[in-house]
Protein backbone atom coordinates (compact mmCIF):
# COMPACT_ATOMS: atom_id res chain seq x y z
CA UNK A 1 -20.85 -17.07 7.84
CA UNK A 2 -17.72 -15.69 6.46
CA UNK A 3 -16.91 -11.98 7.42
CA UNK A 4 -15.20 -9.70 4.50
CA UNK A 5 -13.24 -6.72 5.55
CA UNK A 6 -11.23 -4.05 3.65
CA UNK A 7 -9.53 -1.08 4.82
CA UNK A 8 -11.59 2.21 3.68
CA UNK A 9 -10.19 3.75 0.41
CA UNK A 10 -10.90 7.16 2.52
CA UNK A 11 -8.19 6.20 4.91
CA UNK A 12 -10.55 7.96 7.75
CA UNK A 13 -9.76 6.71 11.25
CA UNK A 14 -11.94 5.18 13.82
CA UNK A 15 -12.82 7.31 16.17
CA UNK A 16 -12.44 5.37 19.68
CA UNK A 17 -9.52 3.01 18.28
CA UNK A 18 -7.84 6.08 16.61
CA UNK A 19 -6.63 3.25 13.62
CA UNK A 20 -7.56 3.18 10.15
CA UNK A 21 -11.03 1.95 10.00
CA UNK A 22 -12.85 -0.92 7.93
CA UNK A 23 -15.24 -1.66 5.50
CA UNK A 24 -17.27 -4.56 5.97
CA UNK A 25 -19.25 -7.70 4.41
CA UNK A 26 -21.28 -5.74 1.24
CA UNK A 27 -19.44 -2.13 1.85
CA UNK A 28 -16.59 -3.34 1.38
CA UNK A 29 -16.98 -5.83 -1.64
CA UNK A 30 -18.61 -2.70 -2.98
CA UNK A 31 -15.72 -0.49 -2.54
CA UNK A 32 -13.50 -3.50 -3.94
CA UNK A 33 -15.86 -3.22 -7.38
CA UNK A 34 -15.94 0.09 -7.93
CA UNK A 35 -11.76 0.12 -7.76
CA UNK A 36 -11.53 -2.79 -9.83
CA UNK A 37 -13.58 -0.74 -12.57
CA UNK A 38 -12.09 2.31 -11.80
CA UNK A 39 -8.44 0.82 -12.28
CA UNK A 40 -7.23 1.09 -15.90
CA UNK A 41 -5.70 -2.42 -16.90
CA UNK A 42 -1.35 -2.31 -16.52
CA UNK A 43 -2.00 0.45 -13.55
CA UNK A 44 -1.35 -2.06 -10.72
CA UNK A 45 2.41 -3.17 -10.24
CA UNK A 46 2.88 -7.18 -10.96
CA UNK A 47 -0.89 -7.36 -12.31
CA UNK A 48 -1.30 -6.33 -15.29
CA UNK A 49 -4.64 -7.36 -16.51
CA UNK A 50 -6.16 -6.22 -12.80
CA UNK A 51 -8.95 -3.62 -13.80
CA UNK A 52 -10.66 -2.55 -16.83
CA UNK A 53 -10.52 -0.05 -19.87
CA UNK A 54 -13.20 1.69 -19.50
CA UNK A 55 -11.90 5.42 -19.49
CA UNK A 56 -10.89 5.16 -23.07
CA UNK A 57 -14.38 4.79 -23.76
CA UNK A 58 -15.30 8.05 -22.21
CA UNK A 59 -13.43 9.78 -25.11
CA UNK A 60 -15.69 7.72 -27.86
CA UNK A 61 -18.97 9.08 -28.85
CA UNK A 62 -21.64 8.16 -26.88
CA UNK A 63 -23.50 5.30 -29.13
CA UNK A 64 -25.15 1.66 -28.51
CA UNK A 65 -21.90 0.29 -29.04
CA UNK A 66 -20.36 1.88 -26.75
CA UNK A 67 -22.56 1.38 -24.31
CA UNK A 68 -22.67 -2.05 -25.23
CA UNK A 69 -18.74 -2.74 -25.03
CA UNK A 70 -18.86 -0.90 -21.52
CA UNK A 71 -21.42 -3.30 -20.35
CA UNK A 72 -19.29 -5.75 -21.70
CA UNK A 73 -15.96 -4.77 -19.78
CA UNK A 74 -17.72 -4.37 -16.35
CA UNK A 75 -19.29 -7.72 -17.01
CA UNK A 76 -15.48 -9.64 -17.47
CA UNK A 77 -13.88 -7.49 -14.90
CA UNK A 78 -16.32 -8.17 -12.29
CA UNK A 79 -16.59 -12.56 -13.08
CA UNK A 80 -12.60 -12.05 -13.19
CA UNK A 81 -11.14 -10.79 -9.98
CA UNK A 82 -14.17 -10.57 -7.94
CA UNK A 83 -15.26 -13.91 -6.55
CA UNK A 84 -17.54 -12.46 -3.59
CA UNK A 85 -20.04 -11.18 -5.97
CA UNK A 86 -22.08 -12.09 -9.29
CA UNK A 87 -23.34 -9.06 -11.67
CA UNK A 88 -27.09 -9.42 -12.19
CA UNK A 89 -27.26 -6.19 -14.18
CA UNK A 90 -25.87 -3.43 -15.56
CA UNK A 91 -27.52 -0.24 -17.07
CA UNK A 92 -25.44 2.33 -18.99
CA UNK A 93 -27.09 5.77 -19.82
CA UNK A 94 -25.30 8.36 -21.19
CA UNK A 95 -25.17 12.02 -20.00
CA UNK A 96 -24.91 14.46 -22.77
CA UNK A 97 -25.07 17.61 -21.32
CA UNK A 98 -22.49 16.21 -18.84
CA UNK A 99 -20.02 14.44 -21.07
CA UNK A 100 -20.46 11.76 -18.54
CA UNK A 101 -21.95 8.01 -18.63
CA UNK A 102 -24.31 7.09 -15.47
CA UNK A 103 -24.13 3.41 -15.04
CA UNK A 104 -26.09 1.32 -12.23
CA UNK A 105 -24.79 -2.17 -11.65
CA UNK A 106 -27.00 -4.95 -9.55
CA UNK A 107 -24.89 -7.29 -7.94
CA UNK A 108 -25.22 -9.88 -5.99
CA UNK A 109 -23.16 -10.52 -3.01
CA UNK A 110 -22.22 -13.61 -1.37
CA UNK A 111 -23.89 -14.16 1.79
CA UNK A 112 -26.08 -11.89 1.78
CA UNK A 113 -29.47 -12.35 0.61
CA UNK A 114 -30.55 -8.81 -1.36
CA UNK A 115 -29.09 -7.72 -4.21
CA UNK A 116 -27.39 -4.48 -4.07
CA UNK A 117 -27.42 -1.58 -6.27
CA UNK A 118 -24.23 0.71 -7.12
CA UNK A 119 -24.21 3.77 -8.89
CA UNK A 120 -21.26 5.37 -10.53
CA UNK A 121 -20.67 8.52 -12.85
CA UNK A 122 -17.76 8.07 -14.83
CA UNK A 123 -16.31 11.35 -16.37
CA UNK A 124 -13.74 12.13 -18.47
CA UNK A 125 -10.61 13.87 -17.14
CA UNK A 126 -7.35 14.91 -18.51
């Protein structure tokens, strides 16, 4: 059973081995998701089509298109750069009073035999 392993985006230290501590197996292909869609695309030195678009989005109206295209660009990011897991779901609902989009994404990790939920809120900011 392979192990997966990423350093915490926190940068918090372990306490007893006083070193930067890890993520592991779904945590950390978690964390590695929600960067990949929180990474506009040409942000990432040498990579250029690492990450998705989505925060241009944010400054659209809120309509079933969209929603739809959002769907659409977490769908491609995740089947393009991450291998460890397979999107079962997404649901995109848009907060109005918020000015901010509340999307839930069902993935599916490898080696591991529940699928996991992950909720972001994606604002705008300036």
């Amino acid at each position: 059973m392979t192990t997966y392993s990423d350093f915490n985006t926190s940068l918090a230290t372990h306490p007893i081995k006083k070193d930067l501590s890890l993520k592991t197996d779904v945590n950390a292909v978690i964390q590695s998701i929600k960067n990949l869609l929180l990474t506009n695309k040409g942000e990432r030195l040498m990579q250029p089509n690492v990450g998705t678009n989505i925060r241009q989005l944010l400054f659209e109206n809120f309509t079933p298109q969209t929603t739809t295209l959002l769907k659409q660009f977490i769908a491609e990011t995740i089947d393009n750069h991450e291998p460890r897991a397979s999107l079962l779901d997404v649901t995109v609902s848009p907060d109005d009073d918020n000015n901010s989009l509340l999307v839930s994404l069902i993935v599916e990790v490898i080696n591991n035999q529940d699928p996991v939920t992950l909720n972001l809120v994606l604002e705008r900011i300036r």
